[in-house]
PDB file of N, CA and C in Angstrom:
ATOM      1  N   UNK A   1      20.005   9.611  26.704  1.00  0.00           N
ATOM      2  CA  UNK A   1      20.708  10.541  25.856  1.00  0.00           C
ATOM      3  C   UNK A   1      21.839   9.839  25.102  1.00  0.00           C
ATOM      4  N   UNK A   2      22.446   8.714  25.517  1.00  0.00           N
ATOM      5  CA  UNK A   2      23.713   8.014  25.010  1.00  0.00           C
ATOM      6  C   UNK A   2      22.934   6.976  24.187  1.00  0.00           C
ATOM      7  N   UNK A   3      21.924   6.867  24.278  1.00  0.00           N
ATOM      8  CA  UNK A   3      21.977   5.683  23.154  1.00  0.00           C
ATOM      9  C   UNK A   3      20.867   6.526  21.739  1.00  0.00           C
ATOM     10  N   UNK A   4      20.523   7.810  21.869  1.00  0.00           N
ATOM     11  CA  UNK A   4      20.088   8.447  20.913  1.00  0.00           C
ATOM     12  C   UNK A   4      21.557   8.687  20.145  1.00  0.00           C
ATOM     13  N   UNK A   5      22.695   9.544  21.039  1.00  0.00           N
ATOM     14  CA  UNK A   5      23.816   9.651  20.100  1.00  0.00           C
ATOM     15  C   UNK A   5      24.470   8.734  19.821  1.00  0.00           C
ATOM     16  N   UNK A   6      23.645   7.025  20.369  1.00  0.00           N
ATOM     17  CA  UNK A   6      25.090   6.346  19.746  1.00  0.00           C
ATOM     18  C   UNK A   6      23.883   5.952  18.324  1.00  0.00           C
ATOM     19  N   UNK A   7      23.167   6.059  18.290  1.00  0.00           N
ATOM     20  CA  UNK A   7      21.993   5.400  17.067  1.00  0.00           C
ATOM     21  C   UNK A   7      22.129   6.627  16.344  1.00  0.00           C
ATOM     22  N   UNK A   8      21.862   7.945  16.755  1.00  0.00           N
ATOM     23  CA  UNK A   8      22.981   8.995  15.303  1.00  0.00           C
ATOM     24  C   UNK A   8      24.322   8.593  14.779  1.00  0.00           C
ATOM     25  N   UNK A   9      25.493   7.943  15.509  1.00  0.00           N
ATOM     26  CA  UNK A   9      26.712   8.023  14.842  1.00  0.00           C
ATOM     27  C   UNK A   9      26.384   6.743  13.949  1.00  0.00           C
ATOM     28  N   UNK A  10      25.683   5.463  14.556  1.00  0.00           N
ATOM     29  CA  UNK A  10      25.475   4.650  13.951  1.00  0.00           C
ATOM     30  C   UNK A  10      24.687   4.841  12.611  1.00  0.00           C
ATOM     31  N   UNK A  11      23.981   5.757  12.365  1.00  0.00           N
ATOM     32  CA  UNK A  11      22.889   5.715  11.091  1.00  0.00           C
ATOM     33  C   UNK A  11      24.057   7.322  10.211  1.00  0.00           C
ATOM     34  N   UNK A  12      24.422   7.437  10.960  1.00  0.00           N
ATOM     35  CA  UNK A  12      25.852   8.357  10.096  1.00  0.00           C
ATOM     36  C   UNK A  12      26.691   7.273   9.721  1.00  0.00           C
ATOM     37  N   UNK A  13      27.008   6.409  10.299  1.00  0.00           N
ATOM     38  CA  UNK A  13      28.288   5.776  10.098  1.00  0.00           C
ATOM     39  C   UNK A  13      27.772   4.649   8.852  1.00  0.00           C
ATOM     40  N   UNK A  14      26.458   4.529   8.709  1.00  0.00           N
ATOM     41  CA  UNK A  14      25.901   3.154   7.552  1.00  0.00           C
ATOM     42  C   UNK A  14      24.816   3.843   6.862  1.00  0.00           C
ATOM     43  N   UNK A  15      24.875   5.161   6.362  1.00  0.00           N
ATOM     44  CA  UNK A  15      24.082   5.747   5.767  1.00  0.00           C
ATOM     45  C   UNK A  15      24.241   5.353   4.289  1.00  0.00           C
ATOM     46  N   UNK A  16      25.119   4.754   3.680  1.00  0.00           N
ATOM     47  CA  UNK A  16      25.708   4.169   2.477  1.00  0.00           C
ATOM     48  C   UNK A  16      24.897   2.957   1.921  1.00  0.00           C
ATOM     49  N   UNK A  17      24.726   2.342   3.549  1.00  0.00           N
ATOM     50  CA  UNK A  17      24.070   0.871   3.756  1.00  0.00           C
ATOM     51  C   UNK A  17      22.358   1.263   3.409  1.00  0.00           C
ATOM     52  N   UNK A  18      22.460   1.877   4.126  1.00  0.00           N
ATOM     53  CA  UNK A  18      20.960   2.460   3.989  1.00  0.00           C
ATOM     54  C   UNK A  18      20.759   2.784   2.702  1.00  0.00           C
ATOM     55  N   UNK A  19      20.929   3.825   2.255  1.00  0.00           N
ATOM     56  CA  UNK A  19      21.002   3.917   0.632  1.00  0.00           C
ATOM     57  C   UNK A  19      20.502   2.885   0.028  1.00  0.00           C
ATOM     58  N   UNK A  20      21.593   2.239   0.392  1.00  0.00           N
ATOM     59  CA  UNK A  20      21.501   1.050  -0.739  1.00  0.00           C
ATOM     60  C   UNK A  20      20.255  -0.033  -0.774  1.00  0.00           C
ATOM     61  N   UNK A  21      19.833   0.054   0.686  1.00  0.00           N
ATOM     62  CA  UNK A  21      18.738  -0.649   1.045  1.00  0.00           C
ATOM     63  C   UNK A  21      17.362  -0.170   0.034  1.00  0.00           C
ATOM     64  N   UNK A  22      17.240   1.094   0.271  1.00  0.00           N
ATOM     65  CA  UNK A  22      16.336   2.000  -0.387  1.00  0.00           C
ATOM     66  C   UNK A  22      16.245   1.670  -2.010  1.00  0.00           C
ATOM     67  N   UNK A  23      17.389   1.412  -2.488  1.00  0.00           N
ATOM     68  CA  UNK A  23      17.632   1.429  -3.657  1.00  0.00           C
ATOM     69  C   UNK A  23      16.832  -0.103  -4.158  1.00  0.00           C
ATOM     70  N   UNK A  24      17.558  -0.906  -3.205  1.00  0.00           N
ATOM     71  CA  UNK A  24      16.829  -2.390  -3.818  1.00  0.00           C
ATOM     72  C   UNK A  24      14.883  -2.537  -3.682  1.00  0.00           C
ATOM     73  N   UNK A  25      14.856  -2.064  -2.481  1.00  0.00           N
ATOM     74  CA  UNK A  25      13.638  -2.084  -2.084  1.00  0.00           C
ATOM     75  C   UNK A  25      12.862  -1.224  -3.537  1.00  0.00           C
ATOM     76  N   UNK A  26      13.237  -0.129  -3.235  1.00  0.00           N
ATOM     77  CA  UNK A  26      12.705   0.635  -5.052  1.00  0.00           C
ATOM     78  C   UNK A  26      12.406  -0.503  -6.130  1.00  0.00           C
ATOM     79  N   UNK A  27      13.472  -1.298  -6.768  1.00  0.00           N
ATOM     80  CA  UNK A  27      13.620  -2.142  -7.563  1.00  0.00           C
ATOM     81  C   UNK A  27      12.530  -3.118  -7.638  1.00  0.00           C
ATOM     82  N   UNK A  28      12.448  -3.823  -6.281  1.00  0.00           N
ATOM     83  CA  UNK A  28      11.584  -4.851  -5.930  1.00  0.00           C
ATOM     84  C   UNK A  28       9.915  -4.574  -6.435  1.00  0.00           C
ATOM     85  N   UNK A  29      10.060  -3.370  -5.619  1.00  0.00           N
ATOM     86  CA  UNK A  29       8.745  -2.533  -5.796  1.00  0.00           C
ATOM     87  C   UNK A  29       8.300  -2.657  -7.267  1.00  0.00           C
ATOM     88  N   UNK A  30       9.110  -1.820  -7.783  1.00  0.00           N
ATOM     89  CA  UNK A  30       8.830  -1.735  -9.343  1.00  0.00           C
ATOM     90  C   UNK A  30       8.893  -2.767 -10.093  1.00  0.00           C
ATOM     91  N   UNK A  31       9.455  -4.409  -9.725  1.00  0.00           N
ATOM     92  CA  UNK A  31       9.182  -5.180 -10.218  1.00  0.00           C
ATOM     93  C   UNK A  31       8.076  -5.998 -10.157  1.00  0.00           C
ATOM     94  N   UNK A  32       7.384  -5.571  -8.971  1.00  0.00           N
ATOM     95  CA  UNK A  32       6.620  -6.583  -8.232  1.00  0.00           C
ATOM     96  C   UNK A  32       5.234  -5.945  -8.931  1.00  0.00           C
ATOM     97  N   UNK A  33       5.593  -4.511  -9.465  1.00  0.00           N
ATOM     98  CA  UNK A  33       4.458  -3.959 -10.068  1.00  0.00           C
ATOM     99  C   UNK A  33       4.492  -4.492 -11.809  1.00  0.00           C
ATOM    100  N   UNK A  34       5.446  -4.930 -12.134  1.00  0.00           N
ATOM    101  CA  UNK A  34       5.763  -5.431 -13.648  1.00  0.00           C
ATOM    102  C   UNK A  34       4.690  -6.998 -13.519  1.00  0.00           C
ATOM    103  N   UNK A  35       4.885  -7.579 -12.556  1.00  0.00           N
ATOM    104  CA  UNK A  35       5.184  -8.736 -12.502  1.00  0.00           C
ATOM    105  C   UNK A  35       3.347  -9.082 -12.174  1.00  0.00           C
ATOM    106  N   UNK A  36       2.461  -8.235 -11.820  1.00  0.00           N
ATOM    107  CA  UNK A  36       1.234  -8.086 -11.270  1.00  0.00           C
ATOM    108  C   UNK A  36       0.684  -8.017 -13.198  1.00  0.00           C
ATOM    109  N   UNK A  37       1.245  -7.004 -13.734  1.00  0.00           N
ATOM    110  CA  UNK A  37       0.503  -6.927 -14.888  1.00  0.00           C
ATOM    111  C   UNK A  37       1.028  -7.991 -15.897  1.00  0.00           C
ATOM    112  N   UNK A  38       1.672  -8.578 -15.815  1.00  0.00           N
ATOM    113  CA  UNK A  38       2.088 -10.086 -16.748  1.00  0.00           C
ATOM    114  C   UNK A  38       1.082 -11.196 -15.942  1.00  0.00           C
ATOM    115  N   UNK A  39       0.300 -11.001 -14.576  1.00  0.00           N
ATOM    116  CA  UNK A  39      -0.240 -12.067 -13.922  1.00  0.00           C
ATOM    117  C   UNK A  39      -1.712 -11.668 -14.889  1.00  0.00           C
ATOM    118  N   UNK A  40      -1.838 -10.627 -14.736  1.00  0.00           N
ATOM    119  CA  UNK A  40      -3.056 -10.375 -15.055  1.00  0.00           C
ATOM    120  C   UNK A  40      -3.852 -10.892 -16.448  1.00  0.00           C
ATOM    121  N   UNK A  41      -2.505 -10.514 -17.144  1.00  0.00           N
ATOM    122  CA  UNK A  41      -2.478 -10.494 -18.524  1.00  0.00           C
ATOM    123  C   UNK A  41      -2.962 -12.059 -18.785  1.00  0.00           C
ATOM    124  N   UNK A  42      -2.045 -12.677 -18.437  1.00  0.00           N
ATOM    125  CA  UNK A  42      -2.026 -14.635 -18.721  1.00  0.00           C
ATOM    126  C   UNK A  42      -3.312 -14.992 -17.905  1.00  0.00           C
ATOM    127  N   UNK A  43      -3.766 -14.218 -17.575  1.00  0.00           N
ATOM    128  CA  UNK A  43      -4.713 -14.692 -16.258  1.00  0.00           C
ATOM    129  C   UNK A  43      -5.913 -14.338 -17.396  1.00  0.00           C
ATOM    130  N   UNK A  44      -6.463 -13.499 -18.164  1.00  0.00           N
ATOM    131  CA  UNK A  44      -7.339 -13.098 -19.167  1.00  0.00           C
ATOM    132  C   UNK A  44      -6.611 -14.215 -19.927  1.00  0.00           C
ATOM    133  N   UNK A  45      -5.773 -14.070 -20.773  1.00  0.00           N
ATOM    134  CA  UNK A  45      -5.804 -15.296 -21.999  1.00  0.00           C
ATOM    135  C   UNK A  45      -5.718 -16.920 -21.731  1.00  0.00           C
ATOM    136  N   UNK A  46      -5.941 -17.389 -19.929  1.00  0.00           N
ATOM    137  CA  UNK A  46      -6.097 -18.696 -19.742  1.00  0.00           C
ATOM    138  C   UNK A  46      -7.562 -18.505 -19.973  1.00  0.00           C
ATOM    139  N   UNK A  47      -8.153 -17.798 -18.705  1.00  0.00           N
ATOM    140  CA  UNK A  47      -9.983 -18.001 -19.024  1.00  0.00           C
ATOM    141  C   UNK A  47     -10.671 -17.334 -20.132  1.00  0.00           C
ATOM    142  N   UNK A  48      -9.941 -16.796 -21.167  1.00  0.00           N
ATOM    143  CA  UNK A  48     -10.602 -16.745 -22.350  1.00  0.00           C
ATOM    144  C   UNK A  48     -10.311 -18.036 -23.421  1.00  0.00           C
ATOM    145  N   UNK A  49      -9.069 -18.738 -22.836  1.00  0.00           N
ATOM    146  CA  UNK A  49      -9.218 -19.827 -23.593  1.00  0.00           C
ATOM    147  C   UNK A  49     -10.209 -21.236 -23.194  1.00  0.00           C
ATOM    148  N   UNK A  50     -10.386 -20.996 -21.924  1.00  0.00           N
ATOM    149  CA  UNK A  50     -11.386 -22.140 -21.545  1.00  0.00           C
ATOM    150  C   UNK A  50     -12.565 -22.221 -21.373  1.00  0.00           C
ATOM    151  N   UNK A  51     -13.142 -20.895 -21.326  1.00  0.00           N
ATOM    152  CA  UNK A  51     -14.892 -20.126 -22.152  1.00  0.00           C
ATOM    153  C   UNK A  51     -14.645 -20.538 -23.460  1.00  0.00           C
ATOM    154  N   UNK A  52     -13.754 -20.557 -23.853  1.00  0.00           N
ATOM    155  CA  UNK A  52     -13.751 -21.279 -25.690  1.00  0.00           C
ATOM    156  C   UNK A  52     -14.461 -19.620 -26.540  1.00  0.00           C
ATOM    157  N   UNK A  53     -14.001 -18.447 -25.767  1.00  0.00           N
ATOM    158  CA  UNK A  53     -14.226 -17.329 -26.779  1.00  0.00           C
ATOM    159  C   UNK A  53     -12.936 -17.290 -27.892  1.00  0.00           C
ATOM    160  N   UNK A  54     -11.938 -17.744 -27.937  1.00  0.00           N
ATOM    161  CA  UNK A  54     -10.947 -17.724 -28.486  1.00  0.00           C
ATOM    162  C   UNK A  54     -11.284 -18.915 -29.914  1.00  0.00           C
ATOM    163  N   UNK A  55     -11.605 -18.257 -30.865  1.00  0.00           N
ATOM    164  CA  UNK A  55     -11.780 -19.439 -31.816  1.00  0.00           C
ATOM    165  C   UNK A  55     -10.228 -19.943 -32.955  1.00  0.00           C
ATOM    166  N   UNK A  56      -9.775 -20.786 -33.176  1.00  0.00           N
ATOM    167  CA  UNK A  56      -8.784 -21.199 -34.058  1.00  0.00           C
ATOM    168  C   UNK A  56      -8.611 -21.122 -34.927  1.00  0.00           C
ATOM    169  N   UNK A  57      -7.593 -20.638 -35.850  1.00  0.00           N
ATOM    170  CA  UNK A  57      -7.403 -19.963 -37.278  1.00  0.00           C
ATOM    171  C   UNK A  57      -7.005 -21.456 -37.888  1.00  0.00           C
ATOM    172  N   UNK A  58      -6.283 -22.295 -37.285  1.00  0.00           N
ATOM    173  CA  UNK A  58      -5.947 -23.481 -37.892  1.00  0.00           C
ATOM    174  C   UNK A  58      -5.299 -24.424 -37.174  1.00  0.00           C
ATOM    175  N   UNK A  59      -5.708 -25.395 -37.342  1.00  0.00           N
ATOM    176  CA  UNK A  59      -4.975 -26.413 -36.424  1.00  0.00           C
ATOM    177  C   UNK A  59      -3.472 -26.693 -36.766  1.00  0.00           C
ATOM    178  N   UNK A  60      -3.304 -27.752 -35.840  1.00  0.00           N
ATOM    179  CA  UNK A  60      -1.592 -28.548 -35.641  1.00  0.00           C
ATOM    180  C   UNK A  60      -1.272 -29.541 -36.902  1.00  0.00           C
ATOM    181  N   UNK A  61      -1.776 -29.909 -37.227  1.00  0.00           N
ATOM    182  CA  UNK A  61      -1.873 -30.876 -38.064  1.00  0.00           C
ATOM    183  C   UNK A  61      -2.898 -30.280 -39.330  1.00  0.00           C
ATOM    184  N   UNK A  62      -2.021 -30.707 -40.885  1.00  0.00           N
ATOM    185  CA  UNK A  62      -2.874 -29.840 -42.028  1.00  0.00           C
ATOM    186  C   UNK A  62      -2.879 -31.331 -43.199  1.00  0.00           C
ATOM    187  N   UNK A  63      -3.869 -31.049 -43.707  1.00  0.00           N
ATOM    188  CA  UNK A  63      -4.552 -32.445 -44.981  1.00  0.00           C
ATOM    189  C   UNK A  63      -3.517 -32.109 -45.628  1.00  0.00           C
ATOM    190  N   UNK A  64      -2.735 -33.947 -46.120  1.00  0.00           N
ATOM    191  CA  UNK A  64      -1.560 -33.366 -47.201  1.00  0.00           C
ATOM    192  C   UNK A  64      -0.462 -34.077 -46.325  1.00  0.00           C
TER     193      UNK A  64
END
């Protein structure tokens, strides 16, 4: 019974902490979901560049 009320005063007493925990974790989350669709993305325009479906409008170097 004493260490249920001491783990209530304790999660009363750092509920701020907690919060805040929640808050970053959110963040992470939602970045980690940003960060999946930029993988994806570069991940299609490497192997479409090395199937050679990607054809060149003009090179590096021009006559002249």
């Amino acid at each position: 019974m004493r260490a249920f009320t001491a783990m209530r005063r304790f999660i009363a007493a750092n509920a701020q902490v907690f919060q805040r925990l929640e808050v970053i974790e959110h963040t992470q989350l939602s970045l980690a979901a940003h960060q999946e669709e930029a993988d994806k993305k570069f991940e299609e325009i490497f192997s479409r560049l090395d199937d050679g479906s990607v054809t060149q409008k003009q090179g590096i170097f021009y006559d002249g």
